[in-house]
N, C-alpha and C. Protein backbone atom coordinates (compact mmCIF):
# COMPACT_ATOMS: atom_id res chain seq x y z
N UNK A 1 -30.86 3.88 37.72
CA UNK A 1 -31.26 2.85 36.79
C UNK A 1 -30.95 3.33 35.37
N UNK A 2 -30.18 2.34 34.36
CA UNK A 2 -29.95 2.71 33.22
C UNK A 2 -31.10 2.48 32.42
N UNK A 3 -31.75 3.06 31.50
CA UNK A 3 -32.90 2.94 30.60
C UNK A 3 -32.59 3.01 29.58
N UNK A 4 -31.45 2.82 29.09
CA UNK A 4 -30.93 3.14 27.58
C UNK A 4 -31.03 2.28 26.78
N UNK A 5 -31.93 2.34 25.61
CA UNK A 5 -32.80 1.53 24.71
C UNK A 5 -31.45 0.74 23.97
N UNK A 6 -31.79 -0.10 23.09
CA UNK A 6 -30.58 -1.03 22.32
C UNK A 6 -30.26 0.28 21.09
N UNK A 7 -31.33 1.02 20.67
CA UNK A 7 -31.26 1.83 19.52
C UNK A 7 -30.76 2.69 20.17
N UNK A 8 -30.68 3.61 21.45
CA UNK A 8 -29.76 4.56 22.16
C UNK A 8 -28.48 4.52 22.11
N UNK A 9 -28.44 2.91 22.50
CA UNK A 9 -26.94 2.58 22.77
C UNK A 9 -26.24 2.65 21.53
N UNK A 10 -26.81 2.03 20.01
CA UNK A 10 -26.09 2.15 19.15
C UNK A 10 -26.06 3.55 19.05
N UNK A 11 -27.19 4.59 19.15
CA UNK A 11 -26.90 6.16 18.74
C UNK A 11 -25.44 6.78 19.27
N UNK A 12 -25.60 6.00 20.09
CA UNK A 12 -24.63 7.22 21.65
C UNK A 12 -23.42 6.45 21.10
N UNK A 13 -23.09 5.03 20.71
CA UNK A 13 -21.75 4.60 20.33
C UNK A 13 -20.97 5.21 18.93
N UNK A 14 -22.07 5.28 18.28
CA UNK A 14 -21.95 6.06 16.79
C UNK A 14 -21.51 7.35 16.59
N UNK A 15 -22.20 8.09 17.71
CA UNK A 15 -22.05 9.29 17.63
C UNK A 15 -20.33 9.80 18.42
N UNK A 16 -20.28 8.42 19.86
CA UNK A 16 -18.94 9.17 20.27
C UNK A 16 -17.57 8.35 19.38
N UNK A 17 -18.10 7.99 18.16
CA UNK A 17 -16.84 7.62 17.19
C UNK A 17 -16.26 8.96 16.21
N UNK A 18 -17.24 9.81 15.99
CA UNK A 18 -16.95 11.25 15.49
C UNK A 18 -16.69 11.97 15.97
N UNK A 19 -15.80 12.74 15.48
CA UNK A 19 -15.55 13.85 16.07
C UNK A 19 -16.29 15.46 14.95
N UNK A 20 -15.91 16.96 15.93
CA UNK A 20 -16.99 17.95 15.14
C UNK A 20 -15.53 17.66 13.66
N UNK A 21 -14.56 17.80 13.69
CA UNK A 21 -13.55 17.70 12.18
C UNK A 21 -14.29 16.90 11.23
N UNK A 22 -14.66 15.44 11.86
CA UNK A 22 -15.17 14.24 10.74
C UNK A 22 -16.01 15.04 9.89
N UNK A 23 -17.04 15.97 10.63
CA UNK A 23 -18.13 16.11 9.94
C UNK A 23 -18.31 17.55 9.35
N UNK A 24 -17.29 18.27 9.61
CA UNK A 24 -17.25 19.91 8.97
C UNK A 24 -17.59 20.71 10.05
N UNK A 25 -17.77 20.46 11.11
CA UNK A 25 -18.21 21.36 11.76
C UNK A 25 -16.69 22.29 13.15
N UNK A 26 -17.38 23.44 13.37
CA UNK A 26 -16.26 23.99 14.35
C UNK A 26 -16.31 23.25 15.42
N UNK A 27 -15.07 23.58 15.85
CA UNK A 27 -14.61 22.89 16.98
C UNK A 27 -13.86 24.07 17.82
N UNK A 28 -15.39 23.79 19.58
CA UNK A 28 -15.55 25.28 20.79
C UNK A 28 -14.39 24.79 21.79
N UNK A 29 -13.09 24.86 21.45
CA UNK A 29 -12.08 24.52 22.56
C UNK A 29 -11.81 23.47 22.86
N UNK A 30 -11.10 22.75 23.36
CA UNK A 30 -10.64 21.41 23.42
C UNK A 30 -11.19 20.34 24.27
N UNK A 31 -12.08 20.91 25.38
CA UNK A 31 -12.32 19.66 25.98
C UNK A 31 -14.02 19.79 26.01
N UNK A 32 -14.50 18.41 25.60
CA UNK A 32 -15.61 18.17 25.37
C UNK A 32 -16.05 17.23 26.51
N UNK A 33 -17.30 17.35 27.10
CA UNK A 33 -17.24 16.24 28.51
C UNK A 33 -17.88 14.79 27.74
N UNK A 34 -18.20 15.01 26.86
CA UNK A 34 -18.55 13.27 26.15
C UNK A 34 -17.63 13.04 24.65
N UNK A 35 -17.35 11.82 24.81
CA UNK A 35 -16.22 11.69 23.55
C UNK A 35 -17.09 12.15 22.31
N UNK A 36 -16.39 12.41 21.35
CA UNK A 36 -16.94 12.48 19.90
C UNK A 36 -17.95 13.64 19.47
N UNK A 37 -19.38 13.31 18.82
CA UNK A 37 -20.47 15.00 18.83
C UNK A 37 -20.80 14.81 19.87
N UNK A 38 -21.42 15.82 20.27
CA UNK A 38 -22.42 16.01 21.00
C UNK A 38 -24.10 16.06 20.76
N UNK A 39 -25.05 15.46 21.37
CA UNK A 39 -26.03 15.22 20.94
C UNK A 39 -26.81 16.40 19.69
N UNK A 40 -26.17 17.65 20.16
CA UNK A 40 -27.02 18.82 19.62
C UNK A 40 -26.13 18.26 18.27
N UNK A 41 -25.44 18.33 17.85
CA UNK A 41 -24.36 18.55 16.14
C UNK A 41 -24.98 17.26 16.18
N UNK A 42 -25.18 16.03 16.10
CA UNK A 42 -25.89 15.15 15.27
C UNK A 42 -27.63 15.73 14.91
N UNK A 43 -28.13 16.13 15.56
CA UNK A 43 -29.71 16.40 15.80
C UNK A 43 -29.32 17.63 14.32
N UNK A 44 -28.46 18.54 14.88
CA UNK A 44 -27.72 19.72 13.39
C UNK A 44 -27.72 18.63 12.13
N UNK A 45 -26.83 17.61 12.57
CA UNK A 45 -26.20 16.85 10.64
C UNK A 45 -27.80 16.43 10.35
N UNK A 46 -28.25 15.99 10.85
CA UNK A 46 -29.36 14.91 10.55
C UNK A 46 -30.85 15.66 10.90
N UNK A 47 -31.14 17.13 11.05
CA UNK A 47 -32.01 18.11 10.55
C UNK A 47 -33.10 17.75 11.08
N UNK A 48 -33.10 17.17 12.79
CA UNK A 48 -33.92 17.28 13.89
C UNK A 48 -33.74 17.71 14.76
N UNK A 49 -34.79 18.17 15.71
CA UNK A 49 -34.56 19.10 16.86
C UNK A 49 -34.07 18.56 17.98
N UNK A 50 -33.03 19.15 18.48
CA UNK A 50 -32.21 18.40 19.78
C UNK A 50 -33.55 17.58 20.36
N UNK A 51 -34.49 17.88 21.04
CA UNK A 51 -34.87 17.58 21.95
C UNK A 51 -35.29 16.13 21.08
N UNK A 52 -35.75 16.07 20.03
CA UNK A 52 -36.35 14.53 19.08
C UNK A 52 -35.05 13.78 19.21
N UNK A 53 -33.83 13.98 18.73
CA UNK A 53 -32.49 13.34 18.89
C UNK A 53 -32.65 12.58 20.25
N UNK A 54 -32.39 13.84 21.32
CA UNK A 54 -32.53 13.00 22.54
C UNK A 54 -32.62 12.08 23.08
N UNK A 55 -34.64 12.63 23.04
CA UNK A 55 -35.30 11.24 23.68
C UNK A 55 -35.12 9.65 22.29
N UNK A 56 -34.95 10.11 21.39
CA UNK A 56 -34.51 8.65 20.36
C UNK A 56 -33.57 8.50 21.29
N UNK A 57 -32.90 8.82 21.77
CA UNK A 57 -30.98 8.25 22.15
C UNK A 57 -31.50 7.80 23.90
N UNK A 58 -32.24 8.31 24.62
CA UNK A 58 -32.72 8.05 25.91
C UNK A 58 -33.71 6.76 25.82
N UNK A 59 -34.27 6.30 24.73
CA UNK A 59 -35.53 5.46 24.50
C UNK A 59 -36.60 5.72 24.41
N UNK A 60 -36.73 6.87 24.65
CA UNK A 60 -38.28 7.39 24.94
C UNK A 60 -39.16 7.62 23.52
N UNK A 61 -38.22 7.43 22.71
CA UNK A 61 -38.79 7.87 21.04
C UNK A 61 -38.93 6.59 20.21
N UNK A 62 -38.99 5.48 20.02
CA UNK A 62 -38.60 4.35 19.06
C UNK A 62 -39.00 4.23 17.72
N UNK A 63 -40.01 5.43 17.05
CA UNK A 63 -40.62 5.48 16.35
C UNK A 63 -40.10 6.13 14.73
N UNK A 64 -39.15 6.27 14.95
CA UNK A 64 -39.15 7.07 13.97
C UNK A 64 -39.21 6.86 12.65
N UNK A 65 -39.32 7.94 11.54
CA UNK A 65 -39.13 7.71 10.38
C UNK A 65 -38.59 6.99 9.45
N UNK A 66 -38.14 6.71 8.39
CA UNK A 66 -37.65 5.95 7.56
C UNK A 66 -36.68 7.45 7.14
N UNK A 67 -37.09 7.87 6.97
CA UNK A 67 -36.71 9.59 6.44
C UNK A 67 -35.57 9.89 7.47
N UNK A 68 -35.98 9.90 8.61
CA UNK A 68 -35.37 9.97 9.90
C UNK A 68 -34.34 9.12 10.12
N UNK A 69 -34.57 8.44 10.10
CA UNK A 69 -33.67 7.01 10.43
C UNK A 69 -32.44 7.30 9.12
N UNK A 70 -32.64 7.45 7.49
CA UNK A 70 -32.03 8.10 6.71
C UNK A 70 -31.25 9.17 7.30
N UNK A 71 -31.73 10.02 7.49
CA UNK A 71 -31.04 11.48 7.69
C UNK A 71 -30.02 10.70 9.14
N UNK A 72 -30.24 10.14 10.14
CA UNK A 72 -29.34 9.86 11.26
C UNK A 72 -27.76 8.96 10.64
N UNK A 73 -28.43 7.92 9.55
CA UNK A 73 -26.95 7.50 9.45
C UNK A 73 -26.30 8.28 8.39
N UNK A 74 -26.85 8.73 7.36
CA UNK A 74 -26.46 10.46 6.62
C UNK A 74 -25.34 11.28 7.75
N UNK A 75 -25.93 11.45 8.78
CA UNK A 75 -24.87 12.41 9.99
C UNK A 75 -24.06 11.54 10.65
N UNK A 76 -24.22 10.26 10.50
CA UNK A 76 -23.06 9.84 11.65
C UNK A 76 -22.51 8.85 10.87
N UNK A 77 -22.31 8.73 9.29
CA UNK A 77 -21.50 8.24 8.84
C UNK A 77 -21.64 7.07 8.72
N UNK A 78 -22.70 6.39 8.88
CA UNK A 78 -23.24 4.54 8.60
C UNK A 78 -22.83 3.78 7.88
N UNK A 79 -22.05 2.60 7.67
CA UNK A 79 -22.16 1.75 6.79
C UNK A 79 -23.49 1.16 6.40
N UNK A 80 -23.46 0.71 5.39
CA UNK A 80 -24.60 -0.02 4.54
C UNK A 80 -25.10 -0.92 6.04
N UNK A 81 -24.80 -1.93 6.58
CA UNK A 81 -24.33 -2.79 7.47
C UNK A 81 -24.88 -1.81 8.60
N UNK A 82 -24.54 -0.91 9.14
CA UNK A 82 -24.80 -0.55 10.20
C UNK A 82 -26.62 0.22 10.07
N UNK A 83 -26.58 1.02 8.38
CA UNK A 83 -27.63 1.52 8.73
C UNK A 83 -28.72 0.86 8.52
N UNK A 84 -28.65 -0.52 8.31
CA UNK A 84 -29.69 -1.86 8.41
C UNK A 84 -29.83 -2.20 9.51
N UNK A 85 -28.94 -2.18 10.61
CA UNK A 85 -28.70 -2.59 11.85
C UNK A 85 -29.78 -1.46 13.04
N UNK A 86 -29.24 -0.45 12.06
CA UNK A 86 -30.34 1.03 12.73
C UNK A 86 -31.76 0.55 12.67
N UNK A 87 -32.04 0.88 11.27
CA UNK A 87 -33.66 0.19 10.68
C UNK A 87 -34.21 -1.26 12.20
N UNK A 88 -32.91 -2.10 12.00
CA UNK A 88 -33.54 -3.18 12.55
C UNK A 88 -34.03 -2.94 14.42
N UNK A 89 -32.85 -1.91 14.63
CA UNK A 89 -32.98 -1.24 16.24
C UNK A 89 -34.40 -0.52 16.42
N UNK A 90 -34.69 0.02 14.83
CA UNK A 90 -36.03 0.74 15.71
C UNK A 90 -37.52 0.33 15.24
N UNK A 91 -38.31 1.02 15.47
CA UNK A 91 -39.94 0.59 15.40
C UNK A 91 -40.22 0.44 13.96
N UNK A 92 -39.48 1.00 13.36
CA UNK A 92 -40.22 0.78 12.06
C UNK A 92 -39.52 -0.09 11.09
N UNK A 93 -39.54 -1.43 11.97
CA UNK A 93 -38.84 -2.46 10.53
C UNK A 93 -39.23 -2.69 9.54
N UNK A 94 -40.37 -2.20 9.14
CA UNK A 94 -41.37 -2.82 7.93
C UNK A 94 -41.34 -1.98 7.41
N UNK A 95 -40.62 -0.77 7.28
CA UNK A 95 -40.59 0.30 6.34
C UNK A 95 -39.21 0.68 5.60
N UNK A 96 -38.43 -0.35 5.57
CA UNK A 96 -37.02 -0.26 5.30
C UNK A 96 -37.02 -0.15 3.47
N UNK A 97 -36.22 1.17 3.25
CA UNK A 97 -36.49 1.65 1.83
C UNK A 97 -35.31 0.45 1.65
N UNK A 98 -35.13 0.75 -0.21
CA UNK A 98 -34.39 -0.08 -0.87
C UNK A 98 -32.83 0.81 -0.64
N UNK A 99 -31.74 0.30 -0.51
CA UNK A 99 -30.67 1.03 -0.37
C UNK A 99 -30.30 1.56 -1.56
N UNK A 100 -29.65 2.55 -1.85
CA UNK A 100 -29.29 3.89 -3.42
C UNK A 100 -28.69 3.01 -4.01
N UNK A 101 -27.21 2.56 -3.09
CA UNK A 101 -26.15 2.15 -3.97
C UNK A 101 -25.13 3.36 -3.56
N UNK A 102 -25.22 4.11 -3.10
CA UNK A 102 -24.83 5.13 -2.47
C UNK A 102 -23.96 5.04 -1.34
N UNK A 103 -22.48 4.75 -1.38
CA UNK A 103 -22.35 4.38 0.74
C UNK A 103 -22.61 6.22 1.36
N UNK A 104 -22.69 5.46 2.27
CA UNK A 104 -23.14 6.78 3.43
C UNK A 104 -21.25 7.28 3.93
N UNK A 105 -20.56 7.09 3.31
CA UNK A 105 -19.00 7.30 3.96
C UNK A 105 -18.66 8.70 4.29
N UNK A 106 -18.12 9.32 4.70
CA UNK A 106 -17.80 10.95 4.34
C UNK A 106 -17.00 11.10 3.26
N UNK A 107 -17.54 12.63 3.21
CA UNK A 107 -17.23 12.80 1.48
C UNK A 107 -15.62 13.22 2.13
């Protein structure tokens, strides 16, 4: 049985659009068994512990931060557009900060 939350699914699609180059990081030999990061190097960009990444990406987490939710499209490269789309995927819609003005693009 698949259990993979609507906010998983966007995590896990987001994440296998990057690769470790997009984001500065090394790259351990050529073949990776899931496209793009891997759960641990986003949980790294976005300065939570694998295991919190995770269960957000499994469903088991829906809660998260505003801070959190920040720091995730910070690591995986969000459009304005998408990281509203995040906000709107998870539990905390009513806490949606004002956007910088800032895009989230890679530098």
């Amino acid at each position: 049985m698949d259990r993979t939350s609507p906010l998983g699914a966007f995590l896990k699609a987001r994440r296998a659009r990057l690769s470790p180059d997009d984001v500065g990081l090394p790259r351990y030999g050529d073949r990776r068994r899931v496209p793009g990061l891997r759960r641990e190097e986003v949980a790294l960009l976005a300065g939570v512990s694998a295991g919190y990444y995770t269960r957000l990406e499994q469903g088991r987490q829906a809660n998260a931060s505003p801070e959190v939710l920040d720091a995730l499209a910070r690591a995986l490269h969000l459009s304005p557009a998408e990281r509203d789309h995040l906000y709107d995927l998870s539990s905390t819609t009513g806490h949606r900060p004002a956007v910088s003005g800032t895009p989230t693009s890679p530098r």
